[in-house]
N, C-alpha and C. Protein backbone atom coordinates (compact mmCIF):
# COMPACT_ATOMS: atom_id res chain seq x y z
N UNK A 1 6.12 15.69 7.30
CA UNK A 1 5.29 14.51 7.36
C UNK A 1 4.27 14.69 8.49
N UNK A 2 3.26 14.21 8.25
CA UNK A 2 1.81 14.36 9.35
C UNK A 2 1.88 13.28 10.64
N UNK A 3 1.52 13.56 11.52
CA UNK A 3 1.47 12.33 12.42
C UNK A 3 -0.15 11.96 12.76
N UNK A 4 0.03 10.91 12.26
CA UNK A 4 -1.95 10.47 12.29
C UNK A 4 -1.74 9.39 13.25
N UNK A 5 -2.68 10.12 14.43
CA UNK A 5 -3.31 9.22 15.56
C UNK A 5 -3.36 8.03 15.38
N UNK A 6 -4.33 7.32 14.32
CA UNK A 6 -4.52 6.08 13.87
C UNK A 6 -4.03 5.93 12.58
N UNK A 7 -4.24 4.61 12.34
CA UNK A 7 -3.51 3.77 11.36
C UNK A 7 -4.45 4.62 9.94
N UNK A 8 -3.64 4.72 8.58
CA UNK A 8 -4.20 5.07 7.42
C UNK A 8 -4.78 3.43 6.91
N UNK A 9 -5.88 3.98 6.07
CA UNK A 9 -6.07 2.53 5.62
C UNK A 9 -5.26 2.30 3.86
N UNK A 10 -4.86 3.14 3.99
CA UNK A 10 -3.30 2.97 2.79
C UNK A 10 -2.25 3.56 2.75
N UNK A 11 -1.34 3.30 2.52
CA UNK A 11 0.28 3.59 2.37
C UNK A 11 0.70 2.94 0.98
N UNK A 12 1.64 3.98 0.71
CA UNK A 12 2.46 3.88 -0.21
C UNK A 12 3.85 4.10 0.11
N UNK A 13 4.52 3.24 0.13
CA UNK A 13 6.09 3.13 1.05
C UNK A 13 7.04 3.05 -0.53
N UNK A 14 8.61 4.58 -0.87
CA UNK A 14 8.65 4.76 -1.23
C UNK A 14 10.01 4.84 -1.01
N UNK A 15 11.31 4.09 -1.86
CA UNK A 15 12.34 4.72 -1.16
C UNK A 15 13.51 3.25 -2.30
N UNK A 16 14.99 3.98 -1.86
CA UNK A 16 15.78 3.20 -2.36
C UNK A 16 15.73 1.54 -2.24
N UNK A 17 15.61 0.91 -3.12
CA UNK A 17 15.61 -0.40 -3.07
C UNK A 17 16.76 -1.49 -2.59
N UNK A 18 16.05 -0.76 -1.34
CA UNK A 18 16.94 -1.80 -0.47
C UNK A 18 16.44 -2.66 1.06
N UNK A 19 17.43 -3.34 1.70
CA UNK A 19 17.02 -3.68 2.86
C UNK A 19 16.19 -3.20 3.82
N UNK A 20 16.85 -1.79 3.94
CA UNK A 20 15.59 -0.92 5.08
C UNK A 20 14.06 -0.55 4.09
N UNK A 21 13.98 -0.42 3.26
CA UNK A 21 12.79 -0.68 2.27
C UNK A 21 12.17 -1.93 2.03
N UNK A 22 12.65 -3.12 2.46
CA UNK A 22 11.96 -3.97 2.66
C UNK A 22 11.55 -4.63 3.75
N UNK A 23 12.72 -4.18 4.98
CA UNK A 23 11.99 -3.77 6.52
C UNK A 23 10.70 -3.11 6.69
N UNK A 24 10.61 -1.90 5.95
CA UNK A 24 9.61 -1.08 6.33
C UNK A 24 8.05 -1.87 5.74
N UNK A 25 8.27 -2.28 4.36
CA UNK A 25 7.51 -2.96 4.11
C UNK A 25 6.81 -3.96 5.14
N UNK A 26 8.15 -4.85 5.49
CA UNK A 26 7.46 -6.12 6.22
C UNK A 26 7.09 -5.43 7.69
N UNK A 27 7.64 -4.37 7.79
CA UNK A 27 6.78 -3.83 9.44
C UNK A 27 5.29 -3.36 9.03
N UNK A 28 4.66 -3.22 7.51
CA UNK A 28 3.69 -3.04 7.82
C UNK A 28 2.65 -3.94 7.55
N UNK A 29 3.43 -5.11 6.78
CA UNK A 29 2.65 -6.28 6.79
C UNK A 29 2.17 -6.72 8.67
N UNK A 30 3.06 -6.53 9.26
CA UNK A 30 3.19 -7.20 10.78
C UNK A 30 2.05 -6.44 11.35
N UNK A 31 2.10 -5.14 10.92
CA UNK A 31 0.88 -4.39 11.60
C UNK A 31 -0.76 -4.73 10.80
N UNK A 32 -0.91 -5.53 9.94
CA UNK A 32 -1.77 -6.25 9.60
C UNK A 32 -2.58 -5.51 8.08
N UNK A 33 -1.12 -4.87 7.59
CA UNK A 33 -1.74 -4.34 6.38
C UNK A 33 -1.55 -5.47 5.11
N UNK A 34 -1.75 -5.37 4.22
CA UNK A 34 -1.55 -6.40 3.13
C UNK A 34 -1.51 -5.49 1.64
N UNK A 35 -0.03 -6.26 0.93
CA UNK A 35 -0.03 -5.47 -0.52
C UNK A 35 -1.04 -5.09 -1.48
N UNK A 36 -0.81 -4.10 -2.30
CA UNK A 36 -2.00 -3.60 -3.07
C UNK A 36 -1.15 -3.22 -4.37
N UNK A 37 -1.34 -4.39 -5.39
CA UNK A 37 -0.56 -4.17 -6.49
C UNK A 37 0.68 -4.88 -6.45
N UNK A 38 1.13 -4.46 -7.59
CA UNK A 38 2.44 -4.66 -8.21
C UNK A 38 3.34 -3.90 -7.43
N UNK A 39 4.40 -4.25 -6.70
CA UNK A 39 5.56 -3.34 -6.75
C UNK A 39 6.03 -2.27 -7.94
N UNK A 40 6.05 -0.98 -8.04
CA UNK A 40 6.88 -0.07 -9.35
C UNK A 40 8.26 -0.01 -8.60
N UNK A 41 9.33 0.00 -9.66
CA UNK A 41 10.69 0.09 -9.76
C UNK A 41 10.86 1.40 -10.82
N UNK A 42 12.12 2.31 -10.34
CA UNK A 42 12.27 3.44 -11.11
C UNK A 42 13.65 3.28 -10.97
N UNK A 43 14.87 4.11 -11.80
CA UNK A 43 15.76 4.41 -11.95
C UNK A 43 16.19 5.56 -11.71
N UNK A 44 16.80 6.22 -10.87
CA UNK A 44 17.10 7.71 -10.81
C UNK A 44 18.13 8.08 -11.21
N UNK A 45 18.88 7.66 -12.25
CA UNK A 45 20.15 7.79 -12.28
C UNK A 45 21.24 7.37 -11.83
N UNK A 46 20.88 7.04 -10.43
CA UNK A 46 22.46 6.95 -9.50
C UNK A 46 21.47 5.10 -8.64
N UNK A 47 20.24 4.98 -8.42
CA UNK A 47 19.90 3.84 -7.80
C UNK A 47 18.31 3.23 -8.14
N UNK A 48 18.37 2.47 -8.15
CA UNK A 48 16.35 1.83 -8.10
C UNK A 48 15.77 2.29 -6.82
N UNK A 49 14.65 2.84 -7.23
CA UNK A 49 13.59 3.33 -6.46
C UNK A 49 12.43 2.69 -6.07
N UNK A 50 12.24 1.99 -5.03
CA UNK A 50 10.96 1.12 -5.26
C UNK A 50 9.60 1.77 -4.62
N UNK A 51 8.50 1.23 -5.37
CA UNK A 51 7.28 1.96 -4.52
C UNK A 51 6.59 0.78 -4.13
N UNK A 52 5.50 0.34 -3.46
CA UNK A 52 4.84 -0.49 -2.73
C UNK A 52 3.38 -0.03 -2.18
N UNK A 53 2.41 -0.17 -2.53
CA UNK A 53 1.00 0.26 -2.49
C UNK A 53 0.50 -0.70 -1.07
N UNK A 54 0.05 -0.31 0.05
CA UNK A 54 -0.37 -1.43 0.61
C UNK A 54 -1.72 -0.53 1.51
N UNK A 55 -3.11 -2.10 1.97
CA UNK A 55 -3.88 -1.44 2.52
C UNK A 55 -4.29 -2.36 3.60
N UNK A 56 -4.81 -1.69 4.36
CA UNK A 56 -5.11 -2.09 5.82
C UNK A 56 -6.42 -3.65 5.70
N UNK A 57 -6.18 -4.04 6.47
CA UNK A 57 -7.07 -5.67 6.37
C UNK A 57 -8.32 -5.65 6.65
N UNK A 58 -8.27 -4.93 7.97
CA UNK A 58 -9.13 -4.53 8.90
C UNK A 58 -9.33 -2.91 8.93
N UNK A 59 -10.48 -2.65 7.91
CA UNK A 59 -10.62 -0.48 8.17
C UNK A 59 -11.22 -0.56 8.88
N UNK A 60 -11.09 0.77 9.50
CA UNK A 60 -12.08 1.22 10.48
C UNK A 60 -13.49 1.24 10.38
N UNK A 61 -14.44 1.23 11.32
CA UNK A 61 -16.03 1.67 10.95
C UNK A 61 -16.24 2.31 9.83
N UNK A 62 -15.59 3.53 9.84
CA UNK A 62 -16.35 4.50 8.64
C UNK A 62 -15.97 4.50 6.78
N UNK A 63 -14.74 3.45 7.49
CA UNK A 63 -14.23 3.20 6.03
C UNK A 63 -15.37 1.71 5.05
N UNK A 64 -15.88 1.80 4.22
CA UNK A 64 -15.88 1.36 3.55
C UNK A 64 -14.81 -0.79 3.33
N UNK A 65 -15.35 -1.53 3.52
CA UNK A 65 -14.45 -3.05 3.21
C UNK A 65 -14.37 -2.99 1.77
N UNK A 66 -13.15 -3.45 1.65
CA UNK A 66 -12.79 -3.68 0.03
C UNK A 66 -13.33 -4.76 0.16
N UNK A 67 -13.61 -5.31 -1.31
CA UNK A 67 -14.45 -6.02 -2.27
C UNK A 67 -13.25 -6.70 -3.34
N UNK A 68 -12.93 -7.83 -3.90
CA UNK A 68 -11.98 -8.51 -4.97
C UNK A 68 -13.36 -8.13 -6.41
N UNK A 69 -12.48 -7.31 -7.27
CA UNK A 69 -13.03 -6.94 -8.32
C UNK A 69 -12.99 -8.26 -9.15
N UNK A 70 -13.62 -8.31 -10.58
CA UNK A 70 -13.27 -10.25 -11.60
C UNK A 70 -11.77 -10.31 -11.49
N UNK A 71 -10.61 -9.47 -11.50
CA UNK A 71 -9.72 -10.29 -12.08
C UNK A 71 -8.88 -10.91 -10.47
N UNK A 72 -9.70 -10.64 -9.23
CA UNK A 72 -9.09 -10.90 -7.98
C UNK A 72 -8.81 -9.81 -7.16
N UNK A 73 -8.42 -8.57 -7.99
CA UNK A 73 -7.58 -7.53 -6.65
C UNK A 73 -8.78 -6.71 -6.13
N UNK A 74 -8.00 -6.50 -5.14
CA UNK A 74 -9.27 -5.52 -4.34
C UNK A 74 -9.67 -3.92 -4.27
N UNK A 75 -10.71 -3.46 -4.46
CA UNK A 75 -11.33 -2.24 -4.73
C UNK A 75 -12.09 -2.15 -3.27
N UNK A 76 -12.80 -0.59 -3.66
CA UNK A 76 -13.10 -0.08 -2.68
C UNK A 76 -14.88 0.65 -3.22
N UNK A 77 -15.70 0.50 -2.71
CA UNK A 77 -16.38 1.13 -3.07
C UNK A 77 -17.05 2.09 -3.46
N UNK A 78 -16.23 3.10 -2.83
CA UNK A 78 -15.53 4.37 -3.18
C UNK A 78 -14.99 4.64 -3.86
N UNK A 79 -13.85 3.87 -5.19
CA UNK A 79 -12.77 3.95 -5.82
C UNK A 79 -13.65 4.29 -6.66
N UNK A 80 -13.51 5.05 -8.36
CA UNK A 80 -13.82 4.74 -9.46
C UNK A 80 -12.55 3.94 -10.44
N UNK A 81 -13.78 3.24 -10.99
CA UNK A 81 -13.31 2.49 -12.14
C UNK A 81 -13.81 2.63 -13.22
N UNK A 82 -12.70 3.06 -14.20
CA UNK A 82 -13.04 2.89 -15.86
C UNK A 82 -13.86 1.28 -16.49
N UNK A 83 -14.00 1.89 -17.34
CA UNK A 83 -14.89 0.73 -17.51
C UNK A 83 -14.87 0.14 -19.20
């Protein structure tokens, strides 16, 4: 795993669906990120896997501010979208 100086302006937090997976989550709400999407749920055989998309509130200078596309969620100006 990388250690980045500063904050990413997205994460994807990935792991058994459980308590410390929803700690980690809410530690990064606290650090002032906010969800992006739907939660995905997977099955591995033996437990549920949850994933969690989340992006920063506040990017840095060079990043680009998301924008709420028509149906509400937020894009990036940078992102492509099908159309």
């Amino acid at each position: 795993m990388s250690d980045h100086s500063e904050p990413l302006g997205y994460r994807l937090i990935t792991g058994p669906d459980d308590a410390d997976f929803c700690a980690r989550v809410s530690g990064l709400l606290d650090q002032g990120y906010r969800l992006y999407g739907s939660p995905a749920l997977a099955f591995n055989g033996e437990r549920v896997i949850a994933a969690q998309a989340s992006c920063q509130t506040s990017p840095g200078p060079s990043r680009p501010r998301a924008a709420p596309d028509r149906g509400g969620r937020s894009w990036s100006p940078t992102e492509r979208h099908g159309t």
